[in-house]
PDB file of N, CA and C in Angstrom:
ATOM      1  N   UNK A   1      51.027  -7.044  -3.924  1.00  0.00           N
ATOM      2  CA  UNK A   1      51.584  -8.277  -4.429  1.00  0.00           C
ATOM      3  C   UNK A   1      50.587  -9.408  -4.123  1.00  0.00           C
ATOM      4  N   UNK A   2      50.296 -10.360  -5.247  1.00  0.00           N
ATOM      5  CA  UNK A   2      49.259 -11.408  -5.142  1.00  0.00           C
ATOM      6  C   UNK A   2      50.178 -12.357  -4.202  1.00  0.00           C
ATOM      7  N   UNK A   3      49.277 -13.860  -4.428  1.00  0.00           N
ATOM      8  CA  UNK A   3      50.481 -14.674  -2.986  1.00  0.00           C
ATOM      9  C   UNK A   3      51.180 -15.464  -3.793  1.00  0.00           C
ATOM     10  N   UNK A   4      50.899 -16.123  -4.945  1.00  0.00           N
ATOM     11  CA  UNK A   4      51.954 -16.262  -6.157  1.00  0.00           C
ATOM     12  C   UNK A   4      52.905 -15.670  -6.368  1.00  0.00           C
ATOM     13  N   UNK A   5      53.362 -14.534  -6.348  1.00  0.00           N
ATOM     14  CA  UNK A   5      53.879 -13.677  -6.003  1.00  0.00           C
ATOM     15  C   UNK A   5      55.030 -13.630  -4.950  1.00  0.00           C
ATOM     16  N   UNK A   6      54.346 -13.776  -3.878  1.00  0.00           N
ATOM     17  CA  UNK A   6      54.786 -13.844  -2.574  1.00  0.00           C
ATOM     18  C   UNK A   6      55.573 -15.096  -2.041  1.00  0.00           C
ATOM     19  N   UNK A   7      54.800 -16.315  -3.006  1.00  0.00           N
ATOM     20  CA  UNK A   7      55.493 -17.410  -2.668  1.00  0.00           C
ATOM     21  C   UNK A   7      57.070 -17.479  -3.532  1.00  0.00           C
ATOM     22  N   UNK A   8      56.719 -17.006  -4.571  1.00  0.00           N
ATOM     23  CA  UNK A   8      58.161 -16.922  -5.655  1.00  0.00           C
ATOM     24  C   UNK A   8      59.087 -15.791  -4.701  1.00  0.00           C
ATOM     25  N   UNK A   9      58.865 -14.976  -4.355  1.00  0.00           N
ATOM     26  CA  UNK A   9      59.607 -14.154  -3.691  1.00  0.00           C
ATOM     27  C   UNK A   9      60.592 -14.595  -2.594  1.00  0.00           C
ATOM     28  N   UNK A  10      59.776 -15.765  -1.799  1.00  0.00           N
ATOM     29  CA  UNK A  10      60.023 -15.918  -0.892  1.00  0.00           C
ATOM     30  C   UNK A  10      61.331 -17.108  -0.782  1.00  0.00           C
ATOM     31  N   UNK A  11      61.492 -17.671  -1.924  1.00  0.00           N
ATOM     32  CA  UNK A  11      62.648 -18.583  -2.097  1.00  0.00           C
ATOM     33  C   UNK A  11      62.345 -20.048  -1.956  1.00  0.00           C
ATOM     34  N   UNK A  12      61.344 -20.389  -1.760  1.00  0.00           N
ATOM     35  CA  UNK A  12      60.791 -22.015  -0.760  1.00  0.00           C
ATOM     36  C   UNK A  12      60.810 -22.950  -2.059  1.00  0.00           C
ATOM     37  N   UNK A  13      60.373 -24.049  -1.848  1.00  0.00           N
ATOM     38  CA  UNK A  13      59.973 -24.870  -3.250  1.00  0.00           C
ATOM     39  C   UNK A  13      58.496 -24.535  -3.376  1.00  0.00           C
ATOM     40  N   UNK A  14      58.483 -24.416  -4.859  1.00  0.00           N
ATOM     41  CA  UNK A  14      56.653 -24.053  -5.316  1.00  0.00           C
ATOM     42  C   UNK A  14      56.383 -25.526  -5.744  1.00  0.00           C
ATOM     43  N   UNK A  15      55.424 -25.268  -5.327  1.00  0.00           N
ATOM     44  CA  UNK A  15      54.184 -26.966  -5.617  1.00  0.00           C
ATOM     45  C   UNK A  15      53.194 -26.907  -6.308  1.00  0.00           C
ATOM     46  N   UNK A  16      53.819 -27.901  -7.519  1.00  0.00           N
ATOM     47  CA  UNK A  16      52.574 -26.982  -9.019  1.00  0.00           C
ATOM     48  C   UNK A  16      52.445 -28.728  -9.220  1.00  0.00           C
ATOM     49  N   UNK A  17      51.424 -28.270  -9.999  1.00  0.00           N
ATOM     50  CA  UNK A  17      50.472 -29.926 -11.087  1.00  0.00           C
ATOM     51  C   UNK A  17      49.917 -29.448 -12.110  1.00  0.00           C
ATOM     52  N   UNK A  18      49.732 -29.818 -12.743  1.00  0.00           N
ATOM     53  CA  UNK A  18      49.181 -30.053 -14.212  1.00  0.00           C
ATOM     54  C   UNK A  18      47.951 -31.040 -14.578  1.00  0.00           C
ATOM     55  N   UNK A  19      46.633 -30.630 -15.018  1.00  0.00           N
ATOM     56  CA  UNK A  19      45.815 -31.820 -15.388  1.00  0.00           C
ATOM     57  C   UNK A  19      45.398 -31.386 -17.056  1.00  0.00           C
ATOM     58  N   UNK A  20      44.669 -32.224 -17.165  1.00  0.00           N
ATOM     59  CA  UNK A  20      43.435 -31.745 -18.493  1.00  0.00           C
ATOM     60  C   UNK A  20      42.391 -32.051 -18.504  1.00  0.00           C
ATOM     61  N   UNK A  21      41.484 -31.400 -18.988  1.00  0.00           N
ATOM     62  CA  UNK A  21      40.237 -31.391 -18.593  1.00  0.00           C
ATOM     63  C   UNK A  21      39.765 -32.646 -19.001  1.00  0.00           C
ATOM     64  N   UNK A  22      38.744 -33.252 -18.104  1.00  0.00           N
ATOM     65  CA  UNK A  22      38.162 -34.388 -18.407  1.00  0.00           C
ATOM     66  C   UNK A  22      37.322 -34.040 -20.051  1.00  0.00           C
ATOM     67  N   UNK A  23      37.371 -35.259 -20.717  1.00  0.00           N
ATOM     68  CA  UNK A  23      36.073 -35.335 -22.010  1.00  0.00           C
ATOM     69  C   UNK A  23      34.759 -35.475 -21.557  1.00  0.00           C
ATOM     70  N   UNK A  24      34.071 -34.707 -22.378  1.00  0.00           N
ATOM     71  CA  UNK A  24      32.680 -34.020 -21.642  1.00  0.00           C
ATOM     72  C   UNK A  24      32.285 -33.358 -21.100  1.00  0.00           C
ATOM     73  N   UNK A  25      30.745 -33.063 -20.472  1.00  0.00           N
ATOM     74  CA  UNK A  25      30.587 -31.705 -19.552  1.00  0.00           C
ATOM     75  C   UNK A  25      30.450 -32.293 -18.255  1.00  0.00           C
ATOM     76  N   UNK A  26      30.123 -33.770 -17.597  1.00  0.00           N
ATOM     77  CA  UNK A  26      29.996 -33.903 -16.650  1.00  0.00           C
ATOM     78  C   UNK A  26      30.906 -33.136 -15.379  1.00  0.00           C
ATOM     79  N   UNK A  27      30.562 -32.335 -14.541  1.00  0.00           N
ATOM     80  CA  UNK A  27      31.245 -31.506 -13.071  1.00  0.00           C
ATOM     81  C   UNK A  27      31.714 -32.812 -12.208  1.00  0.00           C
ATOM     82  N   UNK A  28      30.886 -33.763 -12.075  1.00  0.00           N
ATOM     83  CA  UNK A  28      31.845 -34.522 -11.251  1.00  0.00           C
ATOM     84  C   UNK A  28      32.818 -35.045 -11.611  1.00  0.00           C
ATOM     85  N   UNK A  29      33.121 -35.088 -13.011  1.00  0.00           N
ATOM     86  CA  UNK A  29      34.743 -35.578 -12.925  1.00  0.00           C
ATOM     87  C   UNK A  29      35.940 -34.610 -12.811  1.00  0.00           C
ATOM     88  N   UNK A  30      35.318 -33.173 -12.981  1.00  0.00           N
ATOM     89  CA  UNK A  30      36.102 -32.069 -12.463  1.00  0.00           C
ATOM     90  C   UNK A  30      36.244 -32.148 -11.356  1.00  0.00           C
ATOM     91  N   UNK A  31      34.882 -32.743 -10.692  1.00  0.00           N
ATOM     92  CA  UNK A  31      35.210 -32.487  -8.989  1.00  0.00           C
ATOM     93  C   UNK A  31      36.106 -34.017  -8.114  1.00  0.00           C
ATOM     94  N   UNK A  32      35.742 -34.985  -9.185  1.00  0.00           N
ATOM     95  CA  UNK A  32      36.966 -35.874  -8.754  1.00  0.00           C
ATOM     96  C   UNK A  32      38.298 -35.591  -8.997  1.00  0.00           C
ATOM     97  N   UNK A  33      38.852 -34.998 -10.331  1.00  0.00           N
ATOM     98  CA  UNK A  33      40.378 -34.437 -10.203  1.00  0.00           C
ATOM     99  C   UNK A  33      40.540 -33.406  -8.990  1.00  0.00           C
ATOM    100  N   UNK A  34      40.083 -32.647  -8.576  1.00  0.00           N
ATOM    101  CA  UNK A  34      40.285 -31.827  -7.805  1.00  0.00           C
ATOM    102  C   UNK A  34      40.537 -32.373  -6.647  1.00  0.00           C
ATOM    103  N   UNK A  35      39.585 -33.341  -6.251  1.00  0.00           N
ATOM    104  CA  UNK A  35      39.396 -34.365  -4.940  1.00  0.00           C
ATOM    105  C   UNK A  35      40.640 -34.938  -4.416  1.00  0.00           C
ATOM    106  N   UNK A  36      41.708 -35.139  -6.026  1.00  0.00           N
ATOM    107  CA  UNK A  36      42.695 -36.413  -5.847  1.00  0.00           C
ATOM    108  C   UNK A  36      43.840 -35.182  -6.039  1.00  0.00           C
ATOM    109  N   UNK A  37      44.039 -33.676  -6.203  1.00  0.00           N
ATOM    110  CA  UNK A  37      45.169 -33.058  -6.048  1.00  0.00           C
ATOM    111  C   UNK A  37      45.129 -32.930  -4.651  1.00  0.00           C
ATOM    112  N   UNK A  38      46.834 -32.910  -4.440  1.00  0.00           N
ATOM    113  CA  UNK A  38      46.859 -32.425  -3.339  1.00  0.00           C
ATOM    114  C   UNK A  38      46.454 -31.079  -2.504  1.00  0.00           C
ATOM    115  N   UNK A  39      46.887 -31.083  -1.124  1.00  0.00           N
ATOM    116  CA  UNK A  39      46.146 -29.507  -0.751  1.00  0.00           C
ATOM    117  C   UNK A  39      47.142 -28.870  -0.630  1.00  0.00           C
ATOM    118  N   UNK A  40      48.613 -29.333  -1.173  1.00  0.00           N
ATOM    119  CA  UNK A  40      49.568 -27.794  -0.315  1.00  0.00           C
ATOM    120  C   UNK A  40      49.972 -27.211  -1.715  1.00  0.00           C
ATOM    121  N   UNK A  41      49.430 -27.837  -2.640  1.00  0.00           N
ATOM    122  CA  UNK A  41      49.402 -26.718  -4.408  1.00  0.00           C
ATOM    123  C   UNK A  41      49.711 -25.469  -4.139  1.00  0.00           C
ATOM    124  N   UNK A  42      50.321 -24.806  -4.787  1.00  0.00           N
ATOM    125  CA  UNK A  42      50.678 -23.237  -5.018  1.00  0.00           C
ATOM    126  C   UNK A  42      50.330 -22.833  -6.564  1.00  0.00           C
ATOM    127  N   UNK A  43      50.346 -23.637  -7.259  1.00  0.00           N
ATOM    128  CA  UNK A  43      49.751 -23.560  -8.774  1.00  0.00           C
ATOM    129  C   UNK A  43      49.245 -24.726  -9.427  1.00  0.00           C
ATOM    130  N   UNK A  44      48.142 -24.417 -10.196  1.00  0.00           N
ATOM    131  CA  UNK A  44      48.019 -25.705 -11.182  1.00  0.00           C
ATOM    132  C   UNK A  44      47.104 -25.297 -12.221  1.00  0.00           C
ATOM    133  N   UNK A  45      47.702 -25.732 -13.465  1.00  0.00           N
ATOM    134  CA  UNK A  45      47.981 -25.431 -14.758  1.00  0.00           C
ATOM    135  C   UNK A  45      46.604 -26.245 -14.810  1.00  0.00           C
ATOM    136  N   UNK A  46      45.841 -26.023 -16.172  1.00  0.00           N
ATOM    137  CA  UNK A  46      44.574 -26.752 -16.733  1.00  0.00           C
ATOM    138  C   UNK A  46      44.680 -26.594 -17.883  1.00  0.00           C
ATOM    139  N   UNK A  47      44.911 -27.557 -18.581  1.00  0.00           N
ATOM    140  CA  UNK A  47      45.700 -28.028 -20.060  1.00  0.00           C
ATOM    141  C   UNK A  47      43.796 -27.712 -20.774  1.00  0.00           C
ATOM    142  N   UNK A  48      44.332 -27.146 -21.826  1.00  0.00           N
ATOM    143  CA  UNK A  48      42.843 -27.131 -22.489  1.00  0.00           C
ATOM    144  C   UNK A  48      43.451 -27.983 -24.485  1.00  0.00           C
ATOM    145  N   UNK A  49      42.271 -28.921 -24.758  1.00  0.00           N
ATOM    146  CA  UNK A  49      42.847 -29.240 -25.614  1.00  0.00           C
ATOM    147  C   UNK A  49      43.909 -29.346 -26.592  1.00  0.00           C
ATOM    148  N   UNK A  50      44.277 -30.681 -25.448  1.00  0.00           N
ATOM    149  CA  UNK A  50      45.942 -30.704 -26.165  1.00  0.00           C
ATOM    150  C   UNK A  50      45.871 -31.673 -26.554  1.00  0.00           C
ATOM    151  N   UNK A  51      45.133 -32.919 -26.816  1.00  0.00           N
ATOM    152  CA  UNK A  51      44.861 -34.104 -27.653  1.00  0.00           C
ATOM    153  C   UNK A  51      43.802 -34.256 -28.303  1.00  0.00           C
ATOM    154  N   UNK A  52      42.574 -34.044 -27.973  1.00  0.00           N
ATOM    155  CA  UNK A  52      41.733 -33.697 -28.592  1.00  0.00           C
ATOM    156  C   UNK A  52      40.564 -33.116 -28.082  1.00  0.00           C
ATOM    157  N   UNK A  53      39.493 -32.983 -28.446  1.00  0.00           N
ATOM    158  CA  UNK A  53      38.158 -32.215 -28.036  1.00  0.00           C
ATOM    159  C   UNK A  53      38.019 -32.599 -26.664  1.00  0.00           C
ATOM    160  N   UNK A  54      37.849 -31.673 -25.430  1.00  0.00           N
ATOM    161  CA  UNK A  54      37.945 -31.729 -24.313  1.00  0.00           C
ATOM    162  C   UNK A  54      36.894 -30.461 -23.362  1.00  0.00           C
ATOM    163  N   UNK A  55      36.651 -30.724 -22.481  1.00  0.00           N
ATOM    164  CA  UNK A  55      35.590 -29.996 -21.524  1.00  0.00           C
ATOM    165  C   UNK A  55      36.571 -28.639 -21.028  1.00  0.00           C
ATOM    166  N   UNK A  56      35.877 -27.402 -21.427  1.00  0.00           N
ATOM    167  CA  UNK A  56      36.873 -25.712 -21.019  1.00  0.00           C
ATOM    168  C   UNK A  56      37.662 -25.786 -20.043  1.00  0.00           C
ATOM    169  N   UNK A  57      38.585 -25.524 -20.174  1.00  0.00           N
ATOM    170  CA  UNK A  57      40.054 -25.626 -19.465  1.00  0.00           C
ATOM    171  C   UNK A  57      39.419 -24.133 -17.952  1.00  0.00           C
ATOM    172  N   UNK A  58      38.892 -23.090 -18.926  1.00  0.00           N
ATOM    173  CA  UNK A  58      38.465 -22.028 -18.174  1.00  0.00           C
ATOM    174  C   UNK A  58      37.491 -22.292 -17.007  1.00  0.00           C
ATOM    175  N   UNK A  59      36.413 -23.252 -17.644  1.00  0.00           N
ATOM    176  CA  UNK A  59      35.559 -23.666 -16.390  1.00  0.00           C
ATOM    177  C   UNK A  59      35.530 -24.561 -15.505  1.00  0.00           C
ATOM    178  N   UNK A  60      36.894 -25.400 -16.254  1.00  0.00           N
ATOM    179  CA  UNK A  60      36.922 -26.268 -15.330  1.00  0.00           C
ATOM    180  C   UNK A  60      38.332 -25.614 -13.621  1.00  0.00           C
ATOM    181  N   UNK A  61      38.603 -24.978 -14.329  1.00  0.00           N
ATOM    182  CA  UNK A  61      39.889 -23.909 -13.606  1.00  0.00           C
ATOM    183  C   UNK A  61      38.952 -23.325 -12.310  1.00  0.00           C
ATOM    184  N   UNK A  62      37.891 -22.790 -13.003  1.00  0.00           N
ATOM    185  CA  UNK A  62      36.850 -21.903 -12.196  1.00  0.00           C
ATOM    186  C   UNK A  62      36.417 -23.153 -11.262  1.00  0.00           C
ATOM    187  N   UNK A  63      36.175 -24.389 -11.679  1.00  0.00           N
ATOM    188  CA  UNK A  63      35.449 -24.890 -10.546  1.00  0.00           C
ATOM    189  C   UNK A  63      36.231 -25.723  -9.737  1.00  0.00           C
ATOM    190  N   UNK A  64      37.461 -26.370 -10.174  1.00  0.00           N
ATOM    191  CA  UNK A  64      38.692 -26.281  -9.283  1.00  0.00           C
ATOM    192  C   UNK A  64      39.001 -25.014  -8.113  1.00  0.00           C
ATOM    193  N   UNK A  65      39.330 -23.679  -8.613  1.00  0.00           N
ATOM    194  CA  UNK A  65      39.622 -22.869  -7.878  1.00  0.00           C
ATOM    195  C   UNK A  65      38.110 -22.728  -6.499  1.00  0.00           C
ATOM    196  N   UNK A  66      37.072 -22.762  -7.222  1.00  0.00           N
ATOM    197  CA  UNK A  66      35.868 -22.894  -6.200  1.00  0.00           C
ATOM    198  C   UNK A  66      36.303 -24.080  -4.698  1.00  0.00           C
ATOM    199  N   UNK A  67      36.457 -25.276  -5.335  1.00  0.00           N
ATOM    200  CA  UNK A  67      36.865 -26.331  -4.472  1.00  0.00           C
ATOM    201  C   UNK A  67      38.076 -26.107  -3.608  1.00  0.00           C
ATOM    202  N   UNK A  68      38.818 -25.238  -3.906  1.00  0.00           N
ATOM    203  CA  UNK A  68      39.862 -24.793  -3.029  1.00  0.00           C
ATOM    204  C   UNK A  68      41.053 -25.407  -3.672  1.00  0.00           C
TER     205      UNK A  68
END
């Protein structure tokens, strides 16, 4: 069992957020959203163009998850 998983199992409140990817390729504004979520997250969603042309939901996920 993953810890997603483990946390749903377990009955507690889950602590989720939602962003979208910044416009453009610049990493530091990936690495400023990341900066400004909190740390006790259990999930968070990465909206990939949902208004318009926007920087990969996938890489920006990847470099979130890197940052912890």
């Amino acid at each position: 069992m993953n810890r997603f998983a483990e946390i749903l199992n377990s009955g507690r409140l889950i602590v989720t957020a939602e962003c979208l990817t910044p416009r453009g390729s610049d990493y530091q504004d990936i690495e400023a959203i990341a900066s400004s979520l909190p740390r006790n997250l259990d999930a968070l969603v990465v909206n990939d163009n949902r208004d318009s042309i926007r920087g990969s939901a996938l890489s920006a996920a990847i470099m979130m998850a890197r940052k912890g």
